[in-house]
C-alpha atoms as a PDB file:
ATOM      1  CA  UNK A   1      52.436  36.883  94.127  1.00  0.00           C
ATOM      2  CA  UNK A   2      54.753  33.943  93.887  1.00  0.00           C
ATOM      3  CA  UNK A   3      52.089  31.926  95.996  1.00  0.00           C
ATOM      4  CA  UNK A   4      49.926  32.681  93.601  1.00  0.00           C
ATOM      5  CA  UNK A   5      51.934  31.459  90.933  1.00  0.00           C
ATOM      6  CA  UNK A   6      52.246  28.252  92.710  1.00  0.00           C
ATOM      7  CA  UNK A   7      48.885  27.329  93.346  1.00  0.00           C
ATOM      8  CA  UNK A   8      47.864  28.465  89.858  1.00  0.00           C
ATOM      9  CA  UNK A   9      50.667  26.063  88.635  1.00  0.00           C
ATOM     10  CA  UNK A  10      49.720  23.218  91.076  1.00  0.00           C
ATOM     11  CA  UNK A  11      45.969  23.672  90.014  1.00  0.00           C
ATOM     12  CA  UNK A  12      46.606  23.567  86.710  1.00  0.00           C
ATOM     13  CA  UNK A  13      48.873  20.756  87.044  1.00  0.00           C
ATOM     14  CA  UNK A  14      46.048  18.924  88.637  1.00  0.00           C
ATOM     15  CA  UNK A  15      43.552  19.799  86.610  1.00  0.00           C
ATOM     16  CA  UNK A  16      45.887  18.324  83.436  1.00  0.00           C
ATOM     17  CA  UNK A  17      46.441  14.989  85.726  1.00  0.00           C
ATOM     18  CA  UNK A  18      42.760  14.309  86.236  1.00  0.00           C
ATOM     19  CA  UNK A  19      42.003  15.290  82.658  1.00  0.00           C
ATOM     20  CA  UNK A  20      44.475  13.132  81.310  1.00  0.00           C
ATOM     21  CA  UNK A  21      43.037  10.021  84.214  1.00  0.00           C
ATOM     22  CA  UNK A  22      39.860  10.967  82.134  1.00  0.00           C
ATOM     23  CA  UNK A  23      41.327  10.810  79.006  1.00  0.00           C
ATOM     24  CA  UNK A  24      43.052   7.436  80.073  1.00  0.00           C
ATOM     25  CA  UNK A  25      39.450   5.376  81.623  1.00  0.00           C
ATOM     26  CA  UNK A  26      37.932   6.334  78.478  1.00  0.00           C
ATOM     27  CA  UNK A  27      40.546   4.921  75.979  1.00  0.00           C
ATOM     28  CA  UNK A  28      40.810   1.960  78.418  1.00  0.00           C
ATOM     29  CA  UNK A  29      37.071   1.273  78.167  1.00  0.00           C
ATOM     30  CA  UNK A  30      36.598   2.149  74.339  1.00  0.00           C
ATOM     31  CA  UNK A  31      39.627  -0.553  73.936  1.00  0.00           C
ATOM     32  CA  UNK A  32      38.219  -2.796  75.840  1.00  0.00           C
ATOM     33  CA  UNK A  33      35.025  -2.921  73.917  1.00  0.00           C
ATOM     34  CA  UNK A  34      36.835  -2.928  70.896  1.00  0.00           C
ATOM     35  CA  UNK A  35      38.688  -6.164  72.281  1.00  0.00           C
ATOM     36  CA  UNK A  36      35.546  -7.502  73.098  1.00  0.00           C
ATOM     37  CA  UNK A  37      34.114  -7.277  70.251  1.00  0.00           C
ATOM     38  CA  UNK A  38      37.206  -8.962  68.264  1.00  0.00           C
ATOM     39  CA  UNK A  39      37.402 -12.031  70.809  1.00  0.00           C
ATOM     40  CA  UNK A  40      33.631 -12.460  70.139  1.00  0.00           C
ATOM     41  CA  UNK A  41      34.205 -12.348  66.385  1.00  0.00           C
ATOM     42  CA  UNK A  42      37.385 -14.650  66.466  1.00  0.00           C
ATOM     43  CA  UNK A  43      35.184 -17.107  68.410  1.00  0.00           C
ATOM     44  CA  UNK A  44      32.609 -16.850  66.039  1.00  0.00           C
ATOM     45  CA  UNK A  45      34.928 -17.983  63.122  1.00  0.00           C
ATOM     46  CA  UNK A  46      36.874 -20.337  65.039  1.00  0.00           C
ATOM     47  CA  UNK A  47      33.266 -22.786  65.965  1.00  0.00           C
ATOM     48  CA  UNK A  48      32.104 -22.134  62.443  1.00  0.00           C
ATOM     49  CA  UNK A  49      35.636 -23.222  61.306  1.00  0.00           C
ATOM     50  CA  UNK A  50      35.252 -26.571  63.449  1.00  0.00           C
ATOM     51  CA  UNK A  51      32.120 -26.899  62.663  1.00  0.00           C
ATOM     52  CA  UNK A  52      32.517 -27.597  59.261  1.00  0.00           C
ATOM     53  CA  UNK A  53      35.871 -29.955  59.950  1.00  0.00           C
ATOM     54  CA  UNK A  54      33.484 -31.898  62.062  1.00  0.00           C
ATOM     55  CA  UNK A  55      30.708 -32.322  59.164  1.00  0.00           C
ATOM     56  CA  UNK A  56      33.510 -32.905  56.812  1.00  0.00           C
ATOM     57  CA  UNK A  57      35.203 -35.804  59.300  1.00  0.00           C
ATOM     58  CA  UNK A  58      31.721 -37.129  59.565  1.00  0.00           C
ATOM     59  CA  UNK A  59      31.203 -36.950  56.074  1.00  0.00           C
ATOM     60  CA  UNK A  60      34.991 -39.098  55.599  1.00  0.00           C
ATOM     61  CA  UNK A  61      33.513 -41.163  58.297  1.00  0.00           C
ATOM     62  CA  UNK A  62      30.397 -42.192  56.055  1.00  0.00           C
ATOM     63  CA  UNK A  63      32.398 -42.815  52.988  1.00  0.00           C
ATOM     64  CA  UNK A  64      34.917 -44.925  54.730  1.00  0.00           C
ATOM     65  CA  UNK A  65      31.851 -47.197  56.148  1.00  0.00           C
ATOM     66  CA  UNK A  66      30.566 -47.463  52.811  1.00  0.00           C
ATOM     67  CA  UNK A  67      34.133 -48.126  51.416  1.00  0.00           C
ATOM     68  CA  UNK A  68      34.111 -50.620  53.895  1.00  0.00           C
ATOM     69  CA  UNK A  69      30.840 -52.086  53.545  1.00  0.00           C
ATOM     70  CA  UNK A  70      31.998 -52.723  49.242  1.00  0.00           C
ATOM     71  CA  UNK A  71      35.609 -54.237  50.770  1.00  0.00           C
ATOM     72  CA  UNK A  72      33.776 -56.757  52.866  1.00  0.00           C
ATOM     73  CA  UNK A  73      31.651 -57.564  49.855  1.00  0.00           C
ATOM     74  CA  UNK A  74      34.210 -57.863  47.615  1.00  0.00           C
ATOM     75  CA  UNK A  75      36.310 -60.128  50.208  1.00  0.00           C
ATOM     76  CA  UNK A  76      33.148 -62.558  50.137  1.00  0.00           C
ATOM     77  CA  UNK A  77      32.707 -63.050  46.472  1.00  0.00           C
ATOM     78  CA  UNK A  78      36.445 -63.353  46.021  1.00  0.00           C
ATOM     79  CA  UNK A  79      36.612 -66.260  48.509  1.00  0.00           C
ATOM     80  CA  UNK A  80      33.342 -68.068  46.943  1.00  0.00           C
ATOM     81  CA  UNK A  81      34.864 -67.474  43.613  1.00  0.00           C
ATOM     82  CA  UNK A  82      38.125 -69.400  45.290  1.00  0.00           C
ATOM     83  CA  UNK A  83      35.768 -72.031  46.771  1.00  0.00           C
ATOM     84  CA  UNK A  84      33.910 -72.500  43.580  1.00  0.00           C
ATOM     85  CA  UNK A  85      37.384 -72.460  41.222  1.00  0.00           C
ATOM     86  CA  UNK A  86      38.523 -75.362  44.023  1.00  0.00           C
ATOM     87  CA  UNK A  87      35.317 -77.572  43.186  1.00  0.00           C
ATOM     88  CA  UNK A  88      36.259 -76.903  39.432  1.00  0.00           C
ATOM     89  CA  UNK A  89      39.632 -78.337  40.375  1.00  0.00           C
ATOM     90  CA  UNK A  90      38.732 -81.450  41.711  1.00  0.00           C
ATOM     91  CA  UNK A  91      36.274 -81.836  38.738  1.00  0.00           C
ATOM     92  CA  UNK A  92      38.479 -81.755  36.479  1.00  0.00           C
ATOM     93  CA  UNK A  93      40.992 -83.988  38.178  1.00  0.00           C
ATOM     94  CA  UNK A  94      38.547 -86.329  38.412  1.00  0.00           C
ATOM     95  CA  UNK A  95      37.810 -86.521  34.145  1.00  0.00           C
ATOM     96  CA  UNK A  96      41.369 -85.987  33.782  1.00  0.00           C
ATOM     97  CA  UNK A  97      41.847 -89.375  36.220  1.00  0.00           C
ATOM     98  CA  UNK A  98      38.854 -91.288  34.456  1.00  0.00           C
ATOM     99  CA  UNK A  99      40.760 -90.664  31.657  1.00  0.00           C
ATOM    100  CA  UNK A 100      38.296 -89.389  29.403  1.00  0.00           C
ATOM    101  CA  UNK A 101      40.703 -86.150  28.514  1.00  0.00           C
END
């Protein structure tokens, strides 16, 4: 009877070992999918994320050209108002020299 005993409690040992090596591939593989799933999701976010920095920078990039475009502008009138305040100058040295001032 003892052999009996044995063999029942080896069986049922292995019988609890392969049920929990069961139990174990399934959680493994449910997990897995699970993770799958979330790294797919994160990635997902993360491109739309950069996506919209990189419309945004090339949106800052378009602003700054135009900002640029107005500075350049700007720079020219400012140095033909200089040119044109010089010629004034020498105008007016010139009536101030004739002495007619």
């Amino acid at each position: 009877m003892e052999v009996g005993i044995g063999v029942l409690t080896t069986c049922i040992g292995l019988l609890c070992t392969v049920a929990g090596l069961v139990i174990v591939f399934f959680t493994f593989r449910r997990n897995r999918d699970k993770d799958v799933k979330s790294d797919a999701t994160e990635s997902a976010i993360i491109r739309t994320k950069l996506d919209n920095i990189g419309q945004s920078v090339d949106s800052i990039r378009i602003d700054f050209k135009a900002s640029d475009q107005r500075w350049t502008a700007l720079s020219e009138r400012v140095i033909r108002n200089e040119e044109s305040v010089k010629q004034a100058h020498k105008r007016i040295d010139k009536i101030e020299n004739k002495g007619e001032f």
